[in-house]
Protein backbone atom coordinates (compact mmCIF):
# COMPACT_ATOMS: atom_id res chain seq x y z
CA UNK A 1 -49.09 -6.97 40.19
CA UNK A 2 -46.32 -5.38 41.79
CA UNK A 3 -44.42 -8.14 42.00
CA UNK A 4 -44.65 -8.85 38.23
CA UNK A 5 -43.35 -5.60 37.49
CA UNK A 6 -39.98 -6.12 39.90
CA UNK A 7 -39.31 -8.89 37.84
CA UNK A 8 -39.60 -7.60 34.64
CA UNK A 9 -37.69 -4.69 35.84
CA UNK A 10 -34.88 -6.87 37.17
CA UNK A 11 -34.89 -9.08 33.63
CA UNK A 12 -34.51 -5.50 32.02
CA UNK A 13 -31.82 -4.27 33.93
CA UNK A 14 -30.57 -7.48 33.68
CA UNK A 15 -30.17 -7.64 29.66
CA UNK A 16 -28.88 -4.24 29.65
CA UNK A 17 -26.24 -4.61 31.83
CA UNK A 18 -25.09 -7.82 29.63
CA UNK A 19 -25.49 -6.03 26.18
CA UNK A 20 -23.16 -3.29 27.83
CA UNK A 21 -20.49 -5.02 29.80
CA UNK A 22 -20.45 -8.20 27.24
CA UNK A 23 -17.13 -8.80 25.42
CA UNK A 24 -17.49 -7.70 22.06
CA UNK A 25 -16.03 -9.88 19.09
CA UNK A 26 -14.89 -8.91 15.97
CA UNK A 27 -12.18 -9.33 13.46
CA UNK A 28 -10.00 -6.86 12.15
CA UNK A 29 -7.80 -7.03 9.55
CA UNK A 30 -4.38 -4.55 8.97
CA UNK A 31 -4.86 -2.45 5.55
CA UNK A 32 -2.01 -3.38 3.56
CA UNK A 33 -0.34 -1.10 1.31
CA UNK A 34 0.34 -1.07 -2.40
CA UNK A 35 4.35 -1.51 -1.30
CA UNK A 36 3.28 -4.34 1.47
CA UNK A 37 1.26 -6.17 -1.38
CA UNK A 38 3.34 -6.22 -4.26
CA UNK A 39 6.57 -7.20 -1.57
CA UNK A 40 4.58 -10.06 -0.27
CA UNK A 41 3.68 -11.29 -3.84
CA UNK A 42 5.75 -13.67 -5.62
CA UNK A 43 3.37 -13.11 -8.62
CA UNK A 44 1.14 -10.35 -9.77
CA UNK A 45 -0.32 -10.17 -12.87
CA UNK A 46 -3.56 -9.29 -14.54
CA UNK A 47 -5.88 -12.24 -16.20
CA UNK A 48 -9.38 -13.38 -16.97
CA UNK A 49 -11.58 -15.62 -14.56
CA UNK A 50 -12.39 -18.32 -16.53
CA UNK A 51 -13.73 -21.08 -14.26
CA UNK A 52 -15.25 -21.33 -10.71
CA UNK A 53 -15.96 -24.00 -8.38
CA UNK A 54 -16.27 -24.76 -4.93
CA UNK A 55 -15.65 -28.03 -2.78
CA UNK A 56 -14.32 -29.54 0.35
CA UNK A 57 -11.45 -30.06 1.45
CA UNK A 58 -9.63 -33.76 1.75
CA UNK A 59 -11.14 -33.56 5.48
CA UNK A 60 -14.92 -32.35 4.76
CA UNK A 61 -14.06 -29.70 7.49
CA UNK A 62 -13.88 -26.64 5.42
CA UNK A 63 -15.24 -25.14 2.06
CA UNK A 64 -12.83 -23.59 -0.48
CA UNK A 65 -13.70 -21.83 -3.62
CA UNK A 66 -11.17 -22.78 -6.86
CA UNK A 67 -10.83 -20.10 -9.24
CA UNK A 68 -8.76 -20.53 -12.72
CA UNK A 69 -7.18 -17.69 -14.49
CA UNK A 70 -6.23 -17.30 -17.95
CA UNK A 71 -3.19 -15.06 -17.35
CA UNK A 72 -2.88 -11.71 -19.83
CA UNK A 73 0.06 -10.05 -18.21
CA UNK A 74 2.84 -10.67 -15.33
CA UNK A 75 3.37 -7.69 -13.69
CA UNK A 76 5.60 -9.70 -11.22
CA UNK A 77 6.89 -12.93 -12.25
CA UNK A 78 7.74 -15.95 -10.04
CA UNK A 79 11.62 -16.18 -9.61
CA UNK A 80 12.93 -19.31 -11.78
CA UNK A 81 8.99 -20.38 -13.33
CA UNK A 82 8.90 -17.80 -15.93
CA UNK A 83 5.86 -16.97 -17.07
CA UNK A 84 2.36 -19.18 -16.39
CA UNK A 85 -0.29 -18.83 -19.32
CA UNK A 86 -3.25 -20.20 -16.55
CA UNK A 87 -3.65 -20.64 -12.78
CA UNK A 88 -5.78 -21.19 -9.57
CA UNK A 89 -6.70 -19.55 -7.11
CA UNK A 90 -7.62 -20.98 -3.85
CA UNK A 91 -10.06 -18.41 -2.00
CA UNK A 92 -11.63 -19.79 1.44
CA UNK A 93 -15.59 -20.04 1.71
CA UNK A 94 -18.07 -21.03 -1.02
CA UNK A 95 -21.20 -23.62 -1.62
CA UNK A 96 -21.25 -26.92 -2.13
CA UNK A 97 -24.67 -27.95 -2.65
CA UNK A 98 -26.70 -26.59 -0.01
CA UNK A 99 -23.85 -25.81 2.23
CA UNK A 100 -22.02 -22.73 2.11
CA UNK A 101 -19.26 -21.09 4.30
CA UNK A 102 -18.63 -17.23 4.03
CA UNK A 103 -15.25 -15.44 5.13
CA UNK A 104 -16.29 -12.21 5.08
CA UNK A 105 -12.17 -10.88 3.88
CA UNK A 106 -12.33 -13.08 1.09
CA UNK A 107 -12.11 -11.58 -2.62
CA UNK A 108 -15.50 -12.42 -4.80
CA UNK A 109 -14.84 -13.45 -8.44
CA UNK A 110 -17.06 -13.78 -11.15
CA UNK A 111 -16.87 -15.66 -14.47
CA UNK A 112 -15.86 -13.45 -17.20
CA UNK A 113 -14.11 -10.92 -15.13
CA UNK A 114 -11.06 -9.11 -15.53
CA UNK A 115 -8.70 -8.95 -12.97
CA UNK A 116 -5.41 -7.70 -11.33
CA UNK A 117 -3.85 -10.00 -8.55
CA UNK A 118 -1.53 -9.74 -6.29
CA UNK A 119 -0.60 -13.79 -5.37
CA UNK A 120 1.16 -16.31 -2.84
CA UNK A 121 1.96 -18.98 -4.69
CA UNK A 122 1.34 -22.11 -2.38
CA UNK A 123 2.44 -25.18 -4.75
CA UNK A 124 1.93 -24.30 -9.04
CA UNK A 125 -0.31 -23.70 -10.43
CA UNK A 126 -2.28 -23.11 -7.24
CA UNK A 127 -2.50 -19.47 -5.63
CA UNK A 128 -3.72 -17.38 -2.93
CA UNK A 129 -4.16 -13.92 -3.27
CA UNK A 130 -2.45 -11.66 -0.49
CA UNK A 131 -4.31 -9.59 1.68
CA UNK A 132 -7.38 -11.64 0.71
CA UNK A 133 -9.64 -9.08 -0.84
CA UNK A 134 -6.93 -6.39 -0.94
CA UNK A 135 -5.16 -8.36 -3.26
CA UNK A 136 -7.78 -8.43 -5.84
CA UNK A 137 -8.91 -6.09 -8.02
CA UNK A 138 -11.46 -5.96 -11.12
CA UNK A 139 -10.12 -4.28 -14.41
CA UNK A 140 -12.93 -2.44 -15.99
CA UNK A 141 -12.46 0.37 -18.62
CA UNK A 142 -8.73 0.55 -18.36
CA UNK A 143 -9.07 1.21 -14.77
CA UNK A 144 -8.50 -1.07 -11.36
CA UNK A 145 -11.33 -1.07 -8.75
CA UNK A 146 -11.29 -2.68 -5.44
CA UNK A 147 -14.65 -1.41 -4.33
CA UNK A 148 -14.15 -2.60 -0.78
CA UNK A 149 -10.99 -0.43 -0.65
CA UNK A 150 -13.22 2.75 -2.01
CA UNK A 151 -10.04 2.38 -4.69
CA UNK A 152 -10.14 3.32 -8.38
CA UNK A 153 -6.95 4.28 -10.55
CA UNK A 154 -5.97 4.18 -14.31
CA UNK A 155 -4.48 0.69 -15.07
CA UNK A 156 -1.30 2.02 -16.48
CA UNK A 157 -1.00 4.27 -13.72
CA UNK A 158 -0.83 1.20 -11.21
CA UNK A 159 0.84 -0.82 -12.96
CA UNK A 160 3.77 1.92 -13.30
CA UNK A 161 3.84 2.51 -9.76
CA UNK A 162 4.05 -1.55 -9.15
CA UNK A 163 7.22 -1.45 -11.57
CA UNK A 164 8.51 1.43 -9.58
CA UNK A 165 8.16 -0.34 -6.17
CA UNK A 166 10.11 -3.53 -7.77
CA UNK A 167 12.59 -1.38 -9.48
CA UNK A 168 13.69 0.27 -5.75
CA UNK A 169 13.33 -3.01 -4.12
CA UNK A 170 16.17 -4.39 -6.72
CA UNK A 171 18.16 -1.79 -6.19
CA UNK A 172 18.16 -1.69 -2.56
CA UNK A 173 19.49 -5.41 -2.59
């Protein structure tokens, strides 16, 4: 008996000494500011999801989710494209039949929705949004959420202070 108890002591002490000396893993990401975003954008602009749909990529290695946007408004317009009437937005993770892959940084979308993006183009019409989901935000009642952020502020509020920070930017070149 008393040997069965000195071994399930020394499994014990055991398994707490790993939980409390084992590396811990985790992945942070830098909180980007409204100046940081809109700087790093060559587009931003506010539109309406329209379409979603996930699939592989050309190597079956990864899962991307393809979102199209009927653009409303270009807040920021791409230098020498004018302005797009529709895009896509390349967002990693989604589910392709009864595989999925979830990034936990990436921005959710949902048919219907209104939103406000801050976007990298990477070859037109196809975009990814900066920051991941702190370039995306839902329009709802004339305000912009980012709900991850804690964030909510009058559209026309945001969208002056994203003119401002373009307007200093030009002028400082």
């Amino acid at each position: 008996m008393m040997k069965i108890y000195s071994i399930l002591n020394s499994v014990l002490i055991f398994l707490l000494l790993t939980e409390f000396f084992a590396p811990q893993v985790s992945a942070l990401m830098v909180r980007k500011s409204i100046e940081e975003l809109t700087s790093q954008a060559d587009s931003i602009l506010i539109g309406k999801v329209k379409k979603i749909e996930s699939r592989w990529n050309e190597e079956k290695t990864l899962i991307y989710t393809y979102v199209t946007v009927s653009v409303k408004q270009h807040t920021k317009n791409l230098s020498g494209v004018g302005e797009v009437q529709e895009i896509i937005v390349k967002v990693p993770g989604g589910e392709v039949g009864d595989i999925g892959l979830k990034v936990s940084d990436s921005p959710q979308f949902r048919e219907g929705e209104e939103v406000f993006l801050f976007l990298r183009m990477e070859k037109l019409p196809l975009f990814s949004v900066v920051g991941l989901f702190q370039g995306k935000y839902t329009i709802e009642e004339d305000r912009v959420k980012n709900r991850i952020l804690g964030l909510e502020v009058p559209l026309d509020s945001f969208i002056s202070q994203i003119k401002g920070i373009l307007q200093k930017a030009k002028r400082s070149q």
